[in-house]
Protein backbone atom coordinates (compact mmCIF):
# COMPACT_ATOMS: atom_id res chain seq x y z
CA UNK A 1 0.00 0.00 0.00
CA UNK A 2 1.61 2.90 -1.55
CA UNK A 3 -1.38 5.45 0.23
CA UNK A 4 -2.86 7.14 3.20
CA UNK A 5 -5.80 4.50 2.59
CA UNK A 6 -6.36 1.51 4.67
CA UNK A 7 -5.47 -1.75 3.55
CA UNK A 8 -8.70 -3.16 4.67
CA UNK A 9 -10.42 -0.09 2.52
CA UNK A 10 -8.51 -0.95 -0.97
CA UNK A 11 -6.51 -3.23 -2.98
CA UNK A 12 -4.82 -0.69 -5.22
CA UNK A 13 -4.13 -1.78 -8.10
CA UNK A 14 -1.66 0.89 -9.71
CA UNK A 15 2.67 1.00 -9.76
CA UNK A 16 4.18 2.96 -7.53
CA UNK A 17 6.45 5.52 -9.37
CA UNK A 18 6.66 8.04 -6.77
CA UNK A 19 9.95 9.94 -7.20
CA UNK A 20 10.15 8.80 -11.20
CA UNK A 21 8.65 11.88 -12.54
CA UNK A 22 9.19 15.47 -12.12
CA UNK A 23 5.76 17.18 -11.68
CA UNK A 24 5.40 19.81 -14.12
CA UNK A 25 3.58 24.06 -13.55
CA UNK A 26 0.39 23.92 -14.73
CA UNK A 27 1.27 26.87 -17.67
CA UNK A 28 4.03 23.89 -18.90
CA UNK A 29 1.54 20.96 -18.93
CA UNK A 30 -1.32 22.98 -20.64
CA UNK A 31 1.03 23.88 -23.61
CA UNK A 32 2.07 20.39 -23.89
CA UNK A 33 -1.17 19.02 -23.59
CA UNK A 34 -2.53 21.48 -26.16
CA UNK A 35 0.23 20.66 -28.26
CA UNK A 36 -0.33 17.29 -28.84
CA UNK A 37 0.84 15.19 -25.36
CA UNK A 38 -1.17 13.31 -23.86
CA UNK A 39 -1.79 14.27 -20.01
CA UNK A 40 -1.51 10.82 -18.55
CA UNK A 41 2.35 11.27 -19.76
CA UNK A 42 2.88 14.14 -16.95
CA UNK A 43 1.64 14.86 -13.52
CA UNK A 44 0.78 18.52 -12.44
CA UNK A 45 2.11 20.17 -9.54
CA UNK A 46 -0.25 19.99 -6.75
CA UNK A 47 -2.48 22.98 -5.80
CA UNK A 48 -1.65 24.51 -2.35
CA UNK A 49 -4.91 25.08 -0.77
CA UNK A 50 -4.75 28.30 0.97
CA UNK A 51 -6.33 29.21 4.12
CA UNK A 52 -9.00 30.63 2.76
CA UNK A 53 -9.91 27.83 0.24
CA UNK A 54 -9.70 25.04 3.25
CA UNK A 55 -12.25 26.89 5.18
CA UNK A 56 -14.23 27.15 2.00
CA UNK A 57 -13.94 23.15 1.74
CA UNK A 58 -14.81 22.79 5.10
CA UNK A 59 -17.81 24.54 4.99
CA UNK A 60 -18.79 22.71 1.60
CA UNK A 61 -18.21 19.43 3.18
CA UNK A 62 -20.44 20.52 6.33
CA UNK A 63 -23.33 21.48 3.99
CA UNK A 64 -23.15 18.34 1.48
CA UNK A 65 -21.64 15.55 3.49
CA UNK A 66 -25.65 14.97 4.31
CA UNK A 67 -26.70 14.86 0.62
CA UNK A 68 -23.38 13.27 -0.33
CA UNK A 69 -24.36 9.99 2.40
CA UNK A 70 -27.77 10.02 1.22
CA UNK A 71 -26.83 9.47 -2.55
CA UNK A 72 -24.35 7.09 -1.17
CA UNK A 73 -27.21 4.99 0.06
CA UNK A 74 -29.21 5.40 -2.39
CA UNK A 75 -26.23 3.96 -5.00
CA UNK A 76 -25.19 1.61 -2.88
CA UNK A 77 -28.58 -0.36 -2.40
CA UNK A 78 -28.73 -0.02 -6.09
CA UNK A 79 -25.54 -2.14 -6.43
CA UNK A 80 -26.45 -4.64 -3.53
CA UNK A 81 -29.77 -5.18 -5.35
CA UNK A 82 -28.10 -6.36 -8.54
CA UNK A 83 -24.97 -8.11 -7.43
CA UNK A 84 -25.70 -9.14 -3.88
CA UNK A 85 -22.69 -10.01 -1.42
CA UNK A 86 -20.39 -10.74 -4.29
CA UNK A 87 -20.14 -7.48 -5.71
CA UNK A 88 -16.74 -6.34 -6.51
CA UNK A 89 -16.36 -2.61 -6.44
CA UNK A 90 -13.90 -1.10 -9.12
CA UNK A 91 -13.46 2.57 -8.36
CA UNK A 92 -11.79 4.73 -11.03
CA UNK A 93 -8.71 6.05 -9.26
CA UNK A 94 -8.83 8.82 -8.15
CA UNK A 95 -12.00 10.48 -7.85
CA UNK A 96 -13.80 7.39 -7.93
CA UNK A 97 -11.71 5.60 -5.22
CA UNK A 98 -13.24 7.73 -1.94
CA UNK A 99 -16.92 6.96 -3.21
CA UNK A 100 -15.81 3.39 -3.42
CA UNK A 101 -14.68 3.18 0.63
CA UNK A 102 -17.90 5.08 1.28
CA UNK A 103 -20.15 2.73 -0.92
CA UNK A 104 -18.06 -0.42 0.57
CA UNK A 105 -19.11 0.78 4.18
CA UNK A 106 -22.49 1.38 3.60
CA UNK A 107 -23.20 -1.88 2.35
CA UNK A 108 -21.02 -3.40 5.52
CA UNK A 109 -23.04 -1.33 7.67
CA UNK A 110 -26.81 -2.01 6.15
CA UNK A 111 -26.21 -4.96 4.77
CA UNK A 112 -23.68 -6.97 6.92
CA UNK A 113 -21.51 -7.99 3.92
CA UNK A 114 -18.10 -7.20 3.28
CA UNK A 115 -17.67 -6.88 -0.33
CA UNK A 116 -14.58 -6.33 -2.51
CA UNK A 117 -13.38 -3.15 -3.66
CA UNK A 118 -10.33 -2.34 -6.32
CA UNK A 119 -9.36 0.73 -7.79
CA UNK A 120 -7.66 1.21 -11.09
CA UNK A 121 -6.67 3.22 -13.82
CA UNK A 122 -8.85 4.50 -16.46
CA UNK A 123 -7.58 7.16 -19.02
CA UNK A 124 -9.40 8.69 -21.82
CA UNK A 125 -7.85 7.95 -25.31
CA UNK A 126 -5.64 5.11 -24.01
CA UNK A 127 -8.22 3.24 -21.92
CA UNK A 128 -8.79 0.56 -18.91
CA UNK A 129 -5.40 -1.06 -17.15
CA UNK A 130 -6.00 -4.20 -18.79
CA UNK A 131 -3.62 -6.28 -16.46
CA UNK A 132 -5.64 -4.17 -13.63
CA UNK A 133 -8.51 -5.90 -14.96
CA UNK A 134 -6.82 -9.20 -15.91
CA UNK A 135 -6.08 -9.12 -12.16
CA UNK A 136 -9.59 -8.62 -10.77
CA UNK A 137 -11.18 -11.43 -13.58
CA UNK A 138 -9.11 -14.27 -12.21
CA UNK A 139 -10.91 -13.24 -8.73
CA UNK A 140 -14.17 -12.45 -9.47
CA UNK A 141 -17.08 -13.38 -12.07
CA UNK A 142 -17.30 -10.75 -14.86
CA UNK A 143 -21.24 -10.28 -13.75
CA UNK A 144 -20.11 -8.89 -9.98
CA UNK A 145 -18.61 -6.11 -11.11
CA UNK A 146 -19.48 -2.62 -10.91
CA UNK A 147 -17.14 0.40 -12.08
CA UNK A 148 -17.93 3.54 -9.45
CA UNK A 149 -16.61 6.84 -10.13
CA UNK A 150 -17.91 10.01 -8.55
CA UNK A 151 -19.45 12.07 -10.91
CA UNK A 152 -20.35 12.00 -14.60
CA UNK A 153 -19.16 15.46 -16.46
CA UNK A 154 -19.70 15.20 -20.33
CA UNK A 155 -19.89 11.56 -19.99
CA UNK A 156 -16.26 10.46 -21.52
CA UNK A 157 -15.02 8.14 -19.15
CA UNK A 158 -18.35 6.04 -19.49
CA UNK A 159 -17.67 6.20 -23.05
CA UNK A 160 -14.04 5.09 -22.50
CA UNK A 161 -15.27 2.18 -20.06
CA UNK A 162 -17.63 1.36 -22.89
CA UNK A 163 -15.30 0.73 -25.14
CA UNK A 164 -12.42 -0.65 -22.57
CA UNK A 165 -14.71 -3.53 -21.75
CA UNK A 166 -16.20 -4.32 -24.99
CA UNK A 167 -13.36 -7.30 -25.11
CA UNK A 168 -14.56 -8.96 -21.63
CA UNK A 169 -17.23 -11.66 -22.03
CA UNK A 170 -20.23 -10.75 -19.23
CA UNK A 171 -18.30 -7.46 -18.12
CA UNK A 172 -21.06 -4.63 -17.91
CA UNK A 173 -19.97 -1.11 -18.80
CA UNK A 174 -21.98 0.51 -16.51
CA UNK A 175 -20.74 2.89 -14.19
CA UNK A 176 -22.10 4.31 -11.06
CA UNK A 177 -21.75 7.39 -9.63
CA UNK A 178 -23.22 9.64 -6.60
CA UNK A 179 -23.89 12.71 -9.20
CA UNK A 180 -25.36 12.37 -13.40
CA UNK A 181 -26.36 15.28 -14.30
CA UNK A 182 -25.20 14.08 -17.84
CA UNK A 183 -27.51 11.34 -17.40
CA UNK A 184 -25.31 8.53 -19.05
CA UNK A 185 -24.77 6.53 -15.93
CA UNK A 186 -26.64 2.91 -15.50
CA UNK A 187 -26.57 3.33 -11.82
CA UNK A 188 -26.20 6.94 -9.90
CA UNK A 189 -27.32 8.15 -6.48
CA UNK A 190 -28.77 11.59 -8.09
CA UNK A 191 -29.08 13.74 -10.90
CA UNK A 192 -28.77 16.54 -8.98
CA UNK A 193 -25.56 18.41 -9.99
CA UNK A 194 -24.36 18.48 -6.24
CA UNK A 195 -21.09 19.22 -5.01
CA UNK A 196 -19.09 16.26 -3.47
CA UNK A 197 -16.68 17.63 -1.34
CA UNK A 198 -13.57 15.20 -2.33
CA UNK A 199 -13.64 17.11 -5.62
CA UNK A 200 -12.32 20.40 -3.95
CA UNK A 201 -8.89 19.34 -3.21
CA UNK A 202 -6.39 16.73 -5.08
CA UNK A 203 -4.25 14.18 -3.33
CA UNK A 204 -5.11 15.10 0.03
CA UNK A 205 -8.51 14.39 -0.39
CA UNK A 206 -7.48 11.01 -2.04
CA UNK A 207 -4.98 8.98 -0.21
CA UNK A 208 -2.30 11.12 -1.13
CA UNK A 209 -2.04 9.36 -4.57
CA UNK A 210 -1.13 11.62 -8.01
CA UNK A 211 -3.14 11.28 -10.83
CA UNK A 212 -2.33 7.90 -12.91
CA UNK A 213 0.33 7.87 -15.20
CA UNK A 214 0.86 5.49 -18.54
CA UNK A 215 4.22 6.19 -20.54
CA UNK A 216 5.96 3.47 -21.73
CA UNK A 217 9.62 4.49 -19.84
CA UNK A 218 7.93 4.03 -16.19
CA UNK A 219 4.91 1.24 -17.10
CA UNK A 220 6.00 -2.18 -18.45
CA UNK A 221 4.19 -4.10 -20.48
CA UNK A 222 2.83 -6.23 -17.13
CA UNK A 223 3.15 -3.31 -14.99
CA UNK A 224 -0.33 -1.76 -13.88
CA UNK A 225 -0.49 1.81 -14.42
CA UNK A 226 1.44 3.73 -12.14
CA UNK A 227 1.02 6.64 -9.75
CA UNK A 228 2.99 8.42 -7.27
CA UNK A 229 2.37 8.98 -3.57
CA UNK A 230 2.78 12.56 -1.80
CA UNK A 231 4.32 11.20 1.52
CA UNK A 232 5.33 14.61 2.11
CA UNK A 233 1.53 15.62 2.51
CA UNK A 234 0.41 13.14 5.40
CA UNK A 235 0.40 16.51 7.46
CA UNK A 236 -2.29 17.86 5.09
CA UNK A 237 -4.39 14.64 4.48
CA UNK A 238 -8.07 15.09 4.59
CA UNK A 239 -9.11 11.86 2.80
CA UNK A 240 -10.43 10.41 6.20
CA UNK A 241 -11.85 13.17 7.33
CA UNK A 242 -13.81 13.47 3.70
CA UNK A 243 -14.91 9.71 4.18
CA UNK A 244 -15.88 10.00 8.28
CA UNK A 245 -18.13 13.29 8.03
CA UNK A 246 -20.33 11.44 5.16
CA UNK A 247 -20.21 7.94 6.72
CA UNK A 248 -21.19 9.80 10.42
CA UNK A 249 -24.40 10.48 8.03
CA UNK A 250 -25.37 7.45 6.55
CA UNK A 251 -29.53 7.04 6.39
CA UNK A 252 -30.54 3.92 7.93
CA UNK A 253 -32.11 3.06 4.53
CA UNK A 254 -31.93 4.72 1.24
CA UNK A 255 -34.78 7.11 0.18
CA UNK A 256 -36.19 6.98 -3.30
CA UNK A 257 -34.09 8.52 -5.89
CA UNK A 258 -35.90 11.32 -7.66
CA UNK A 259 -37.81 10.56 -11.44
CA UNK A 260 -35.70 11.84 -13.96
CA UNK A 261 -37.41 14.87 -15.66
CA UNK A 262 -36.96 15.98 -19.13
CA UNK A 263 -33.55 17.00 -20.00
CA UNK A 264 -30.82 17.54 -22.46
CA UNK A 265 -27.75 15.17 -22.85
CA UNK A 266 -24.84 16.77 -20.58
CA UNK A 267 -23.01 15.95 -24.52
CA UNK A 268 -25.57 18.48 -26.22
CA UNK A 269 -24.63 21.15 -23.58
CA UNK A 270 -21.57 21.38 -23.89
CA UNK A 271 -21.81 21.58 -27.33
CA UNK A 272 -23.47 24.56 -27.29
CA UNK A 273 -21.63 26.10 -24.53
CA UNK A 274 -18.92 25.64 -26.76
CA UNK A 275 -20.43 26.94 -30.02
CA UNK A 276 -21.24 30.40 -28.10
CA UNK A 277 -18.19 30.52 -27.06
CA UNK A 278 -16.83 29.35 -30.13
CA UNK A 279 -14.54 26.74 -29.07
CA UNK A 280 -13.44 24.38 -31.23
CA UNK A 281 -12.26 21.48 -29.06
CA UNK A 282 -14.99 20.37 -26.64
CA UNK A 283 -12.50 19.07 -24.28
CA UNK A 284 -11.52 22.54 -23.30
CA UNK A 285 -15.65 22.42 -22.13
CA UNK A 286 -15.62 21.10 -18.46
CA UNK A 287 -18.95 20.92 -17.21
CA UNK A 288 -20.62 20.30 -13.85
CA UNK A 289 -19.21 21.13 -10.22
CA UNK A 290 -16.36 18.81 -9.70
CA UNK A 291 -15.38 18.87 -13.69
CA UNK A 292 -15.06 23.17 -12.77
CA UNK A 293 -13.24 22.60 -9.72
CA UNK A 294 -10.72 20.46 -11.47
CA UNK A 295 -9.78 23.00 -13.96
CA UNK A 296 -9.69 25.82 -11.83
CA UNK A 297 -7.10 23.29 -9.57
CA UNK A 298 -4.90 22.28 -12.33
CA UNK A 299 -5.70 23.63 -15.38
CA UNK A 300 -5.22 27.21 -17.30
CA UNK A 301 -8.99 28.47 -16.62
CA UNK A 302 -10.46 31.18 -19.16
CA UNK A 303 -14.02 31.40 -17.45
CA UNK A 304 -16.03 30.07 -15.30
CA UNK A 305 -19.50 29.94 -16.06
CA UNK A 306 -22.09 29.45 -13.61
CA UNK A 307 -26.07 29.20 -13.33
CA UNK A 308 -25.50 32.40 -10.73
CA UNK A 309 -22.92 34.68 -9.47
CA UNK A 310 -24.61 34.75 -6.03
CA UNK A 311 -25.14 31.26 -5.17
CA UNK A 312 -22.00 31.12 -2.02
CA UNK A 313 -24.17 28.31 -0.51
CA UNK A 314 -23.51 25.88 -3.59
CA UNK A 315 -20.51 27.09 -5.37
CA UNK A 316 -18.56 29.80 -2.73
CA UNK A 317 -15.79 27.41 -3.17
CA UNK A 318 -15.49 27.66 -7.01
CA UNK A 319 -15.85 31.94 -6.81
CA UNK A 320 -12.97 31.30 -4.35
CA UNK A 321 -10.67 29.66 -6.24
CA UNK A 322 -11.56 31.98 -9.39
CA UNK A 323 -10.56 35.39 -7.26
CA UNK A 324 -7.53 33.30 -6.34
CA UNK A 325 -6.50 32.58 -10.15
CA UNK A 326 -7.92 35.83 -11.86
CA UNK A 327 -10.64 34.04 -13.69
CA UNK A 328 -14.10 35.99 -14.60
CA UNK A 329 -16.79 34.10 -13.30
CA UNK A 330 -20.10 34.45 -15.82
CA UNK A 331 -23.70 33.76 -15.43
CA UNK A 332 -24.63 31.56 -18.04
CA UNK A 333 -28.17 29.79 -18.49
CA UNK A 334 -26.66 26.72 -17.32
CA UNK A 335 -29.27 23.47 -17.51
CA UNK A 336 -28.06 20.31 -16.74
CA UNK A 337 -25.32 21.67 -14.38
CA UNK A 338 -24.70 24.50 -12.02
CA UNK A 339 -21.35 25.45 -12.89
CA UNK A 340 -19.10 24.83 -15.89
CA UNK A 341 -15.28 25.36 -16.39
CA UNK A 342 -13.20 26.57 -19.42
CA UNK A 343 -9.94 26.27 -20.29
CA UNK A 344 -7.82 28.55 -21.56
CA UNK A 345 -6.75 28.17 -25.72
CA UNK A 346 -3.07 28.37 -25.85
CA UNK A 347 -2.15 29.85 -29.61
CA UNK A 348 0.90 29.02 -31.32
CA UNK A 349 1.33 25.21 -30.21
C-alpha cells in the first residue's frame, strides 16, 4: 500500500512511481497538452490550498456531506440489489476511489456484507489497465462487477469504459456514480448536480495518490499503471476526514431517488456552450461542479461559467478559487449543471 488508505479499505491496483517523474507548472503541462501530449504522460504540480480555500472546503463538506451519504445509500442499495454479497467494487482512481470506501461501508453497515473493492486506472484515449482488470477477472465473475466513479461530467469516461470492456465476455460497462447530471450513468445516487466535497482538493482528499500515469519508460508491459504517492503531505491529508463526516451520516435506509425529468444530454450542452463561445475542441468544455473545480485546480482556466454569481451556498468554493486565479466568473443559463469550467486556448502550439 503505496497510500494514506487503509489496507482493509482498498486493494490498489496501480505501480508505484513516486519519485520517477518530475511534476510539471500547470502553464508547462497545458502547452504540452494542447500541443499534442497526452496528459496521462505528466503529472501537475499539486495545488496549495490556501487558508482561505480550506475553510471554504470545510464549509462545503459541512453542507453536502448529508446529501453526499444520502446518494451514497441510495447507489449503494442499487448495487447490492443487482450483485448481492459478491459485488466487486472497481473505483476509477482517483476520484472514484473515496466513493468506493464510502459505498463499501455502507453496504457493511446495512447490509452486513463485506464486499470487494479495487481501484484502477482508467484514461481517456488510451483506456482501462487491462492487467488491472486481468487481475480482478481471475478473482471475481465478470457479472459482480461494478465500475464507481464520482461524478459524470460530459460523460467520456463512461464512453471510455464502454469501449475498454467491450473485449470482456459478461463485463457490464456501466458505471455508477453519486452525481449524473449528464444522465449517461446505469446506476447513480442523483441527478442533482451536487457538489461532493472530495472534488475540492487533489491528493489530500485522495490517499495522497497523483493522478495515474501510462508512458511506456515508467509502465512495463505487465506493470499496472502507475502513480505516485505525496508522503510529504500526510500533514495535510483530509481523505479520512472526507470519508468520516459522510459515513457519520449514513440514512438507515436509502430514500427513493428522484424521477428523472426531461432533459438535455450533458453531450448536447456542452456543445453549445462551446459553439457560443466558439470553441473548437470540446474538451476545453468542463462541465458540472467537480469537472469546474478540477480545472480551476490544475488547469489554465479562461471562465467560469455558472447558473448564478450569487449562489456562495452551492458554489462559494469555485468563486474562491476563481478570485484566487484571476478568472471571470459568468452567469450563463446553465441546464443540466450548475457550474461549468473553461480552459484557456493556448495559440501558437
Amino acid at each position: 500500500m503505496f497510500s494514506s488508505y487503509r489496507a482493509e479499505d482498498v486493494t490498489i491496483l496501480l505501480k508505484d512511481i513516486t519519485g520517477c517523474i518530475d511534476p510539471l507548472p500547470t502553464a508547462e503541462r497545458e502547452r504540452l497538452i494542447q500541443s499534442g501530449h497526452h496528459y496521462s504522460e505528466m503529472l501537475p504540480l499539486e495545488y496549495e490550498p490556501t487558508e482561505k480555500y480550506l475553510e471554504a472546503y470545510a464549509d462545503a463538506l459541512a453542507r453536502y456531506a448529508g446529501i453526499t451519504a444520502q446518494a451514497t445509500a441510495r447507489l449503494a442499495e442499487q448495487i447490492y440489489a443487482e450483485k448481492g454479497a459478491d459485488a466487486a467494487l472497481v473505483s476509477l482512481a482517483r476520484a472514484g476511489t473515496p466513493i468506493g470506501i464510502l459505498l463499501k461501508h455502507y453496504i457493511r453497515q446495512r447490509f452486513g456484507a463485506d464486499v470487494a473493492h479495487y481501484t484502477i486506472s482508467i484514461i481517456r484515449g488510451r483506456g482501462i489497465d487491462a492487467n488491472a482488470m486481468d487481475y480482478i477477472l481471475a478473482r471475481h465473475a465478470p457479472a459482480d462487477v461494478q465500475f464507481v466513479d464520482g461524478w459524470t461530467g460530459k460523460g467520456a469516461i463512461q464512453r471510455t469504459l464502454a469501449e475498454a470492456a467491450a473485449p470482456y465476455a459478461g463485463l457490464s460497462a456501466g458505471l455508477a456514480v453519486l452525481s449524473d447530471p449528464a444522465y449517461v450513468a446505469e446506476k447513480c445516487g442523483t441527478h442533482e448536480d451536487f457538489l461532493i466535497a472530495s472534488s475540492c482538493l487533489n491528493a489530500t482528499v485522495s490517499g495522497l495518490l497523483s493522478r495515474t500515469v501510462l508512458r511506456a519508460d515508467l509502465i512495463g508491459s505487465k506493470d499496472f499503471h502507475g502513480a505516485a504517492f505525496y508522503e510529504e503531505l500526510h500533514g495535510k491529508d483530509l481523505t479520512y476526514d472526507f470519508i468520516d463526516s459522510v459515513e457519520r451520516l449514513f440514512p438507515p435506509a436509502a430514500s427513493p431517488i428522484e424521477e428523472a425529468a426531461a432533459h438535455t444530454s450533458g453531450l448536447a450542452e456542452v456543445e453549445r456552450i462551446a459553439a457560443d463561445f466558439g470553441i473548437a475542441d470540446i474538451n476545453l468544455v468542463k462541465p458540472g461542479i467537480g469537472e469546474a473545480t478540477r480545472v480551476l485546480l490544475r488547469r489554465l482556466p479562461w471562465k467560469l461559467l455558472v447558473h448564478s454569481t450569487t449562489d456562495e451556498e452551492r458554489l462559494g468554493h469555485l468563486y474562491q478559487l476563481a478570485e484566487e486565479k484571476g478568472v471571470e466568473v459568468a452567469a450563463y443559463p446553465l441546464r443540466n449543471y450548475l457550474a461549468c469550467g473553461l480552459i484557456r486556448t493556448l495559440a501558437d502550439n
